[in-house]
Protein backbone atom coordinates (compact mmCIF):
# COMPACT_ATOMS: atom_id res chain seq x y z
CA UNK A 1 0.00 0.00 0.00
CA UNK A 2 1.28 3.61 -1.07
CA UNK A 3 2.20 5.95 2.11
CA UNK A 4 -0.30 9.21 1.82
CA UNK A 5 2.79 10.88 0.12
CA UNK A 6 2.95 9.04 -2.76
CA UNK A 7 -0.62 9.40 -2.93
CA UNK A 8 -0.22 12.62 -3.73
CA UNK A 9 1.30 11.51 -7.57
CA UNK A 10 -0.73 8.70 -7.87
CA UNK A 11 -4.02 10.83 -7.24
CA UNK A 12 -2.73 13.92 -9.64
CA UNK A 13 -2.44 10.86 -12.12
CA UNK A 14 -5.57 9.93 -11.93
CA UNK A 15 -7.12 13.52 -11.87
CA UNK A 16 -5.35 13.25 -15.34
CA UNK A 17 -6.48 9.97 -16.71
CA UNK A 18 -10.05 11.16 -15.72
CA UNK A 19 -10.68 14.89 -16.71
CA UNK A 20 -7.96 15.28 -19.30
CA UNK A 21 -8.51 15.20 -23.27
CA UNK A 22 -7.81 11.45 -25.36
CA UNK A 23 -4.95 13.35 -26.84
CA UNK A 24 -3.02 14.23 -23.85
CA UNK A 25 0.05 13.34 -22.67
CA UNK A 26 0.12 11.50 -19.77
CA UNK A 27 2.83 11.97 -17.09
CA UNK A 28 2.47 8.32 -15.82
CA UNK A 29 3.09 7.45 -19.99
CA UNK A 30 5.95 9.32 -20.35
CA UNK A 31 8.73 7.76 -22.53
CA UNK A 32 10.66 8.48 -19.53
CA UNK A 33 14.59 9.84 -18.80
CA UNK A 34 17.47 9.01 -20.12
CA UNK A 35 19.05 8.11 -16.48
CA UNK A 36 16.52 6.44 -14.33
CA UNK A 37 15.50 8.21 -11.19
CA UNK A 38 12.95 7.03 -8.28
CA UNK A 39 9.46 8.94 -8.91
CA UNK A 40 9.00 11.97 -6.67
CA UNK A 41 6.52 11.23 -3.81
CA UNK A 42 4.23 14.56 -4.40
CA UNK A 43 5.01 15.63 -7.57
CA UNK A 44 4.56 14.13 -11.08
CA UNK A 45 7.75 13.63 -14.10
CA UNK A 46 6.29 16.98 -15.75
CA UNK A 47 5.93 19.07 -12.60
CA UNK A 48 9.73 17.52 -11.85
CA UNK A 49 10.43 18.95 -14.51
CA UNK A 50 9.13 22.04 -14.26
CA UNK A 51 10.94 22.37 -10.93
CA UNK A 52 14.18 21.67 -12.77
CA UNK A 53 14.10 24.15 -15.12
CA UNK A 54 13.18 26.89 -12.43
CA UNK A 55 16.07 26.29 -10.04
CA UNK A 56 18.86 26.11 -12.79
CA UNK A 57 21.03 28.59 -13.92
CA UNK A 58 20.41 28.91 -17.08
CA UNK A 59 16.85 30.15 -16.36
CA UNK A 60 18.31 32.78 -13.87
CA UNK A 61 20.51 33.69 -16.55
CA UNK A 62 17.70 34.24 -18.96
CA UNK A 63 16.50 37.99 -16.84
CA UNK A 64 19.91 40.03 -18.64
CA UNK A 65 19.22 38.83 -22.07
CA UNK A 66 17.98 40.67 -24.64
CA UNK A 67 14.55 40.08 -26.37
CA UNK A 68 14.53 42.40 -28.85
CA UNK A 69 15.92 45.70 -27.86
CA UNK A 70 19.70 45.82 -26.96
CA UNK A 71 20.36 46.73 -23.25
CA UNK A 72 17.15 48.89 -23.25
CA UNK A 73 17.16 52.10 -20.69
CA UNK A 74 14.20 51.33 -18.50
CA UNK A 75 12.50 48.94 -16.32
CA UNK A 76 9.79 48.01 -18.18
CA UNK A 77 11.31 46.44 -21.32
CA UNK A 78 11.41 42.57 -21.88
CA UNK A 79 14.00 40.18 -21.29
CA UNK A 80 14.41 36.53 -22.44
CA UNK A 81 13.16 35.47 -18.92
CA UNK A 82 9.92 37.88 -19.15
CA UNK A 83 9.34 36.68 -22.76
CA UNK A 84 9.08 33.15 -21.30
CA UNK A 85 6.70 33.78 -18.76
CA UNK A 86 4.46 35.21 -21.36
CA UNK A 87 4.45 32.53 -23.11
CA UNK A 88 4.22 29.89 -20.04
CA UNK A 89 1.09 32.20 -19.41
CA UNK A 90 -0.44 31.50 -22.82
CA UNK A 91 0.63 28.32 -23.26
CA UNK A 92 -1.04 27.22 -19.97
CA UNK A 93 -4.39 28.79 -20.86
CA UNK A 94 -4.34 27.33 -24.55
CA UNK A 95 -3.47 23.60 -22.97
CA UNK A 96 -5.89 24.38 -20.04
CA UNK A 97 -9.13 25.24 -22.32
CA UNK A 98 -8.04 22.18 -24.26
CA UNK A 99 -7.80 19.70 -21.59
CA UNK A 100 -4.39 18.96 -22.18
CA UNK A 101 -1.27 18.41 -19.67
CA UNK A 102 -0.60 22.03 -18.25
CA UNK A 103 2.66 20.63 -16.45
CA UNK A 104 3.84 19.43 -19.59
CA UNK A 105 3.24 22.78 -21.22
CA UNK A 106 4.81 24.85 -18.34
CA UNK A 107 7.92 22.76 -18.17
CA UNK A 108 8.73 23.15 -22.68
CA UNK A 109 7.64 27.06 -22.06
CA UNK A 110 10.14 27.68 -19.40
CA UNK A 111 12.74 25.77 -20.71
CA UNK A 112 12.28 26.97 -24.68
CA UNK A 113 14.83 29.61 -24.33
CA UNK A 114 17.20 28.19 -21.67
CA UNK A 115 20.10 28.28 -25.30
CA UNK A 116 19.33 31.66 -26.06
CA UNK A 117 22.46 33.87 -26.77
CA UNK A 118 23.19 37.42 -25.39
CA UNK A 119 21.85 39.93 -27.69
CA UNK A 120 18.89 38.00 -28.58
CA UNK A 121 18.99 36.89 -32.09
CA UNK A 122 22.03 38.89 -33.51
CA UNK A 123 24.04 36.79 -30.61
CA UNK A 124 22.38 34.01 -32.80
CA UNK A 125 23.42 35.16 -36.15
CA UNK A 126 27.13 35.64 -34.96
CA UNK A 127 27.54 32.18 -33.56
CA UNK A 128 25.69 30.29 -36.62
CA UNK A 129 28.23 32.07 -38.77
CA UNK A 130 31.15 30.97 -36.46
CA UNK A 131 30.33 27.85 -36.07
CA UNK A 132 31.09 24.78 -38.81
CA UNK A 133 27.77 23.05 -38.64
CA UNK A 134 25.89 26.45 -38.17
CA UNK A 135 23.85 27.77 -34.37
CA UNK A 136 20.37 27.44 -33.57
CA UNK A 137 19.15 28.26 -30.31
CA UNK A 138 16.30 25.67 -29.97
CA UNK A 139 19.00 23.08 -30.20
CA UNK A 140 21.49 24.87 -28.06
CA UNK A 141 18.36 24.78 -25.06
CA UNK A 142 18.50 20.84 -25.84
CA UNK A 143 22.24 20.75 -25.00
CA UNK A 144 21.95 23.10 -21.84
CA UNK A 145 19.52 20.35 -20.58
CA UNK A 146 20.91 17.57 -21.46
CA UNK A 147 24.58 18.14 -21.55
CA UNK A 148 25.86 21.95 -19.67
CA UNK A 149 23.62 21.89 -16.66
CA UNK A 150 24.04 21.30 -13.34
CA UNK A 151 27.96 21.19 -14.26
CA UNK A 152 28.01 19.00 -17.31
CA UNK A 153 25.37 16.45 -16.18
CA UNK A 154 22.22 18.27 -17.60
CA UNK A 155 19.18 17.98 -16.01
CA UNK A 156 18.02 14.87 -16.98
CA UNK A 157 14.43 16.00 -18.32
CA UNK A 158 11.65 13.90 -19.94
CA UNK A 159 11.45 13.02 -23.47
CA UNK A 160 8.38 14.68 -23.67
CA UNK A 161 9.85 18.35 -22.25
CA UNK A 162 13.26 17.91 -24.31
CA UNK A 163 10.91 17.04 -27.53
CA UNK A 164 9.20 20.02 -27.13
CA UNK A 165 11.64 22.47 -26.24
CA UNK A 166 13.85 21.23 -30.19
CA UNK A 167 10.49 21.79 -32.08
CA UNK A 168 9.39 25.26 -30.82
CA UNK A 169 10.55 26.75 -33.19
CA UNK A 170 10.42 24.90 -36.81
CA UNK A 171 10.95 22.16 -38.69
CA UNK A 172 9.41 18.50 -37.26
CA UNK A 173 6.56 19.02 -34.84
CA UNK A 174 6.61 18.02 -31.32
CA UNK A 175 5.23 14.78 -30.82
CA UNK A 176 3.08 16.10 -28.12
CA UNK A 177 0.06 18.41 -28.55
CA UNK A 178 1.48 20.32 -25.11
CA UNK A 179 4.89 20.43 -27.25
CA UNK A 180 3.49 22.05 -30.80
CA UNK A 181 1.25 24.49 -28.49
CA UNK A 182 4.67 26.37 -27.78
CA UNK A 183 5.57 27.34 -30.88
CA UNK A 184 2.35 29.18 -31.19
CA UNK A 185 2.38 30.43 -28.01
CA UNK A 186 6.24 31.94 -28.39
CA UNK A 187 4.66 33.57 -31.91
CA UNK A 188 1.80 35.22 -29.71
CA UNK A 189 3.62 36.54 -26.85
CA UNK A 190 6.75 37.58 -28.83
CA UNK A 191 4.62 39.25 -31.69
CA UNK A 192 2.76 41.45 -28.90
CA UNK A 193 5.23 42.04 -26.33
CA UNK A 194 7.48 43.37 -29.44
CA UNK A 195 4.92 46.10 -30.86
CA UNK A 196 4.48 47.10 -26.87
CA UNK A 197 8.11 47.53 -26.41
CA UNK A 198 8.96 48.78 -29.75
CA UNK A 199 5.89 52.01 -28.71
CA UNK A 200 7.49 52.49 -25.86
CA UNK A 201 10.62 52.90 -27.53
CA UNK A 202 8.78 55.47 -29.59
CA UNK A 203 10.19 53.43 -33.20
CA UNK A 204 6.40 52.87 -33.91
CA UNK A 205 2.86 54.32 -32.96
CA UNK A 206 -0.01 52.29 -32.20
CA UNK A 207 -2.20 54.01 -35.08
CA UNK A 208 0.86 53.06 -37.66
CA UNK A 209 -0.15 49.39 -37.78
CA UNK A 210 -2.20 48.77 -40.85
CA UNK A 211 -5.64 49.32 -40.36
CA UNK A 212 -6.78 46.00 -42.08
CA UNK A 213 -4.45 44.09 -39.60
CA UNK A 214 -6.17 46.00 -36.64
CA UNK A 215 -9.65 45.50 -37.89
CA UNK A 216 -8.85 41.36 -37.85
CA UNK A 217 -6.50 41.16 -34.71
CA UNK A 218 -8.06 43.79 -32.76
CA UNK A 219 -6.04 47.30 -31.60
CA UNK A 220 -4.41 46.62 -27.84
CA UNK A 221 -1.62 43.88 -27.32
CA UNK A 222 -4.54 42.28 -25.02
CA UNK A 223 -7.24 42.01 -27.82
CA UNK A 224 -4.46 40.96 -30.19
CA UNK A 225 -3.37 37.74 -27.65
CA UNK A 226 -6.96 36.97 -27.22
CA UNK A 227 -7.69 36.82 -30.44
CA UNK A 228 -5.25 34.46 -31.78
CA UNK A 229 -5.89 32.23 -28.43
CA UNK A 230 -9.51 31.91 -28.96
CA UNK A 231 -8.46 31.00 -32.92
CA UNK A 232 -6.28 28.18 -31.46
CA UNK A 233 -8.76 27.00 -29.07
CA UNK A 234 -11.44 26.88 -31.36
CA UNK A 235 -9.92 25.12 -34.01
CA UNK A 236 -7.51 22.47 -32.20
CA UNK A 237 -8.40 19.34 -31.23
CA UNK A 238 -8.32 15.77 -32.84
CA UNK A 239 -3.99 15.93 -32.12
CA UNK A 240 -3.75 18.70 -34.19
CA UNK A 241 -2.95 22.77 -33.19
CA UNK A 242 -4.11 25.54 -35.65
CA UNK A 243 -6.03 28.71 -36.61
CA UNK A 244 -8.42 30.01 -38.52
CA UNK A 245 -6.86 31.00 -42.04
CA UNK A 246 -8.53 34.47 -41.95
CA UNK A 247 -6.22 35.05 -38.16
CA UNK A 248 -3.50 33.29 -39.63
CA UNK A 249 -3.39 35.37 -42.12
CA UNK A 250 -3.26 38.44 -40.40
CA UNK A 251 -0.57 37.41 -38.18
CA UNK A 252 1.45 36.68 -40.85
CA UNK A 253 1.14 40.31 -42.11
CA UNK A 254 1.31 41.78 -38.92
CA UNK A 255 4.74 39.27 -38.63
CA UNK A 256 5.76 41.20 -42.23
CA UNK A 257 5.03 44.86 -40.95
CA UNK A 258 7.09 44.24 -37.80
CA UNK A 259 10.00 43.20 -39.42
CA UNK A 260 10.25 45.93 -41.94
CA UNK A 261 9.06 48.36 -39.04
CA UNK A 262 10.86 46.95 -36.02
CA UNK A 263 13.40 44.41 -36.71
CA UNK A 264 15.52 45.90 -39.23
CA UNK A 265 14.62 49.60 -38.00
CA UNK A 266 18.07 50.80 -38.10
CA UNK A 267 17.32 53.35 -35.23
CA UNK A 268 16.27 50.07 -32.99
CA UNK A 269 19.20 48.18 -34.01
CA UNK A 270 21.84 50.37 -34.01
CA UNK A 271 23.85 49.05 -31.23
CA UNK A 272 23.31 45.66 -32.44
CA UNK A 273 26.03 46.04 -34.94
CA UNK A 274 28.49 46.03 -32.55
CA UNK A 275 27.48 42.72 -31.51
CA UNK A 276 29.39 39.93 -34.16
CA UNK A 277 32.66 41.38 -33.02
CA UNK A 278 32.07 41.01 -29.47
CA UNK A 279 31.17 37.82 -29.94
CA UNK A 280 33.68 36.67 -32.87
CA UNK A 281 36.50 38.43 -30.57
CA UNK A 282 35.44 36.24 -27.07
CA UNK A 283 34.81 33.22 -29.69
CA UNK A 284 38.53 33.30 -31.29
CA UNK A 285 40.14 34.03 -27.72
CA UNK A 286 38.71 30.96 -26.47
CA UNK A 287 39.74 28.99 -29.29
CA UNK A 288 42.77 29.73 -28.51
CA UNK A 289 42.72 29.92 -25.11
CA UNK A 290 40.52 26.75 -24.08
CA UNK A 291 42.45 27.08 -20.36
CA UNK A 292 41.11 30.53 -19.52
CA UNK A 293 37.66 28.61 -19.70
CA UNK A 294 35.82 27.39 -16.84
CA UNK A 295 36.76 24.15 -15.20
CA UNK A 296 33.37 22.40 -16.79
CA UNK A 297 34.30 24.05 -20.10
CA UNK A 298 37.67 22.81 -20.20
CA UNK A 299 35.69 19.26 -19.90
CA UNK A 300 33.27 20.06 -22.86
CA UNK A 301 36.47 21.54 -24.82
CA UNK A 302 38.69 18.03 -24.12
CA UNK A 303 35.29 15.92 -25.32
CA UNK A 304 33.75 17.80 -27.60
CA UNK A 305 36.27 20.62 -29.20
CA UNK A 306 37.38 23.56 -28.39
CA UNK A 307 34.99 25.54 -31.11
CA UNK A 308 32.18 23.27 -29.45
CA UNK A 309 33.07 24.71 -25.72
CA UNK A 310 33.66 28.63 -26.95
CA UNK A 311 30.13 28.13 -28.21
CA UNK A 312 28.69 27.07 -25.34
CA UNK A 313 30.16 29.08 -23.24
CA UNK A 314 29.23 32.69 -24.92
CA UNK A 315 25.80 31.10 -25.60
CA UNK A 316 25.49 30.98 -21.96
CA UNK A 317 26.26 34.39 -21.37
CA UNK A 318 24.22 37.30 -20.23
CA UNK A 319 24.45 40.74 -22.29
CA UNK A 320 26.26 42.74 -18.90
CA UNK A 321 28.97 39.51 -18.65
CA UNK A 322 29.78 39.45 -22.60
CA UNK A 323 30.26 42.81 -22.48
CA UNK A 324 32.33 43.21 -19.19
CA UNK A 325 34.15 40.09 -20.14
CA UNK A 326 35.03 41.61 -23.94
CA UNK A 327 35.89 44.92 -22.06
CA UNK A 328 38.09 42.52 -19.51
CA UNK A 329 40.13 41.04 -22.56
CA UNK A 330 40.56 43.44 -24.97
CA UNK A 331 39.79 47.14 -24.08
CA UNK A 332 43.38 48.39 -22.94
CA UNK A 333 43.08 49.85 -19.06
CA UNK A 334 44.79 52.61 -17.08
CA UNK A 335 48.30 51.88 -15.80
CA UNK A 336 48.78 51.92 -11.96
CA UNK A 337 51.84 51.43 -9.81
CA UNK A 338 51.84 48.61 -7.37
């Protein structure tokens, strides 16, 4: 007989097999962990997981990182780690409404970005040119889970998370409905919080966003999200996630006004062009230099290259340390006597 603690699980399991959707996933069917652990008295593999993600440092790591706007002055812009709460936040209430595993969800929203660069996606561009079989930062979260965690033993997540966290952003679907809710979810929340941000920033006006896009979408960042929310509730279901053609549609244009607007707005990304040769600059030192690395880079740089361990590292990086660290290095400093 189970002790009431491990009732706990075993109850939360069945509150699952009972209320949620055919087309679920299960924790107690989970494809399970690469390195076999006891089960958790209270909680279930998902919420583990969950748990995991939260107390690492990559996640802390994730609140100096840009989303969009380089080292923004003021306290209200996004960072990587606000962008993923937004999307935890709509991911849950898509999977909720759909009676699907909200653990699940949580733990692949929170853990989505955990590879993201410094200097949100120009850090991206600058590694995928450095490196010989190219960067992607959905991948890179795989490898901080599964290989640079918790000082080179990764975390040891589900299938079902690490699934879901490679396919958020394109190519193969997750095999999970909780899994191909995130990419949609990351498209919402990064879509909206970007035109808030980029007003406040005063590079765009509410009234400048095409008229035709407002009249479909709606006119506040709040009608906007529930819009394309209630379009993914509505027409989910049967294992499959989508949205009415008429929303999708206008996303897509309101995707193609943002990035002519916003993301190659040369007053917005001014500062970003400094970026490749901070990061080709800290890249080539460590090359070089695989000893001035940290002890559990030296390991990845000995097993897996030194190019391999230069990546990681600066990948793992927050904005303010890449910067200090470049400034560290290379930028001369003023002579004192001893």
């Amino acid at each position: 007989m189970e002790n009431s603690k491990s009732c706990i699980r075993t109850q939360t399991q069945r509150i699952e097999r009972e209320t949620l959707s055919p087309f679920a996933a299960l924790s107690e069917k989970t494809r399970g962990r690469e390195i076999w652990i006891p089960e958790c008295d209270l909680r279930t593999p998902y919420q583990r997981d969950r748990d995991k993600v939260i107390h690492c440092k990559a996640f802390r790591r994730l609140k100096q990182k840009t989303q969009v706007f380089l080292s923004p002055e003021g306290d209200h812009y996004r960072t990587r780690l606000t962008h993923t709460l937004e999307v935890s936040q709509i991911a849950r209430t898509i999977a909720r409404a759909l009676r699907l595993n909200e653990d699940l969800t949580e733990a692949v929203a929170l853990a989505h970005d955990l590879g993201h660069t410094p200097f949100g996606h120009a850090g991206e561009r600058a590694l995928n040119t450095l490196m010989p079989d190219g960067f992607r930062h959905y991948e890179q979260s795989v490898r901080v889970v599964e290989r640079l965690e918790n000082d080179g033993r990764g975390l040891n997540l589900t299938f079902e998370v690490r699934d879901g966290i490679r396919c958020h952003t394109s190519g193969q679907e997750a095999v999970t409905m909780e899994g191909r809710i995130i990419r949609w979810a990351d498209k919402i929340a990064y879509m909206n919080h970007d035109i808030d941000d980029a007003i406040r920033a005063g590079v765009i006006a509410e009234t400048d966003i095409p008229r035709e896009i407002i009249a479909v979408l709606g006119s506040t960042k709040s009608e906007r999200i529930t819009t394309m929310v209630s379009s993914m509730i509505e027409n989910s279901g049967n294992g499959q996630v989508a949205m009415d053609a008429g929303i999708l549609d206008a996303y897509y244009a309101l995707h193609e006004y943002m990035y002519k607007a916003v993301y190659l707005n040369d007053y917005a990304k001014r500062e970003e062009k400094k970026v490749p040769h901070v990061i080709e600059s800290l890249f080539f030192y460590y090359v070089r230099h695989p000893e001035r690395l940290p002890g559990s880079m030296q390991r990845i740089a000995e097993e897996d290259g030194r190019e391999q361990a230069a990546c990681d590292y600066i990948a793992g990086m927050t904005d303010r340390y890449a910067v200090d660290l470049y400034s560290d290095l290379f930028v001369p400093k003023a002579w004192t006597t001893v």
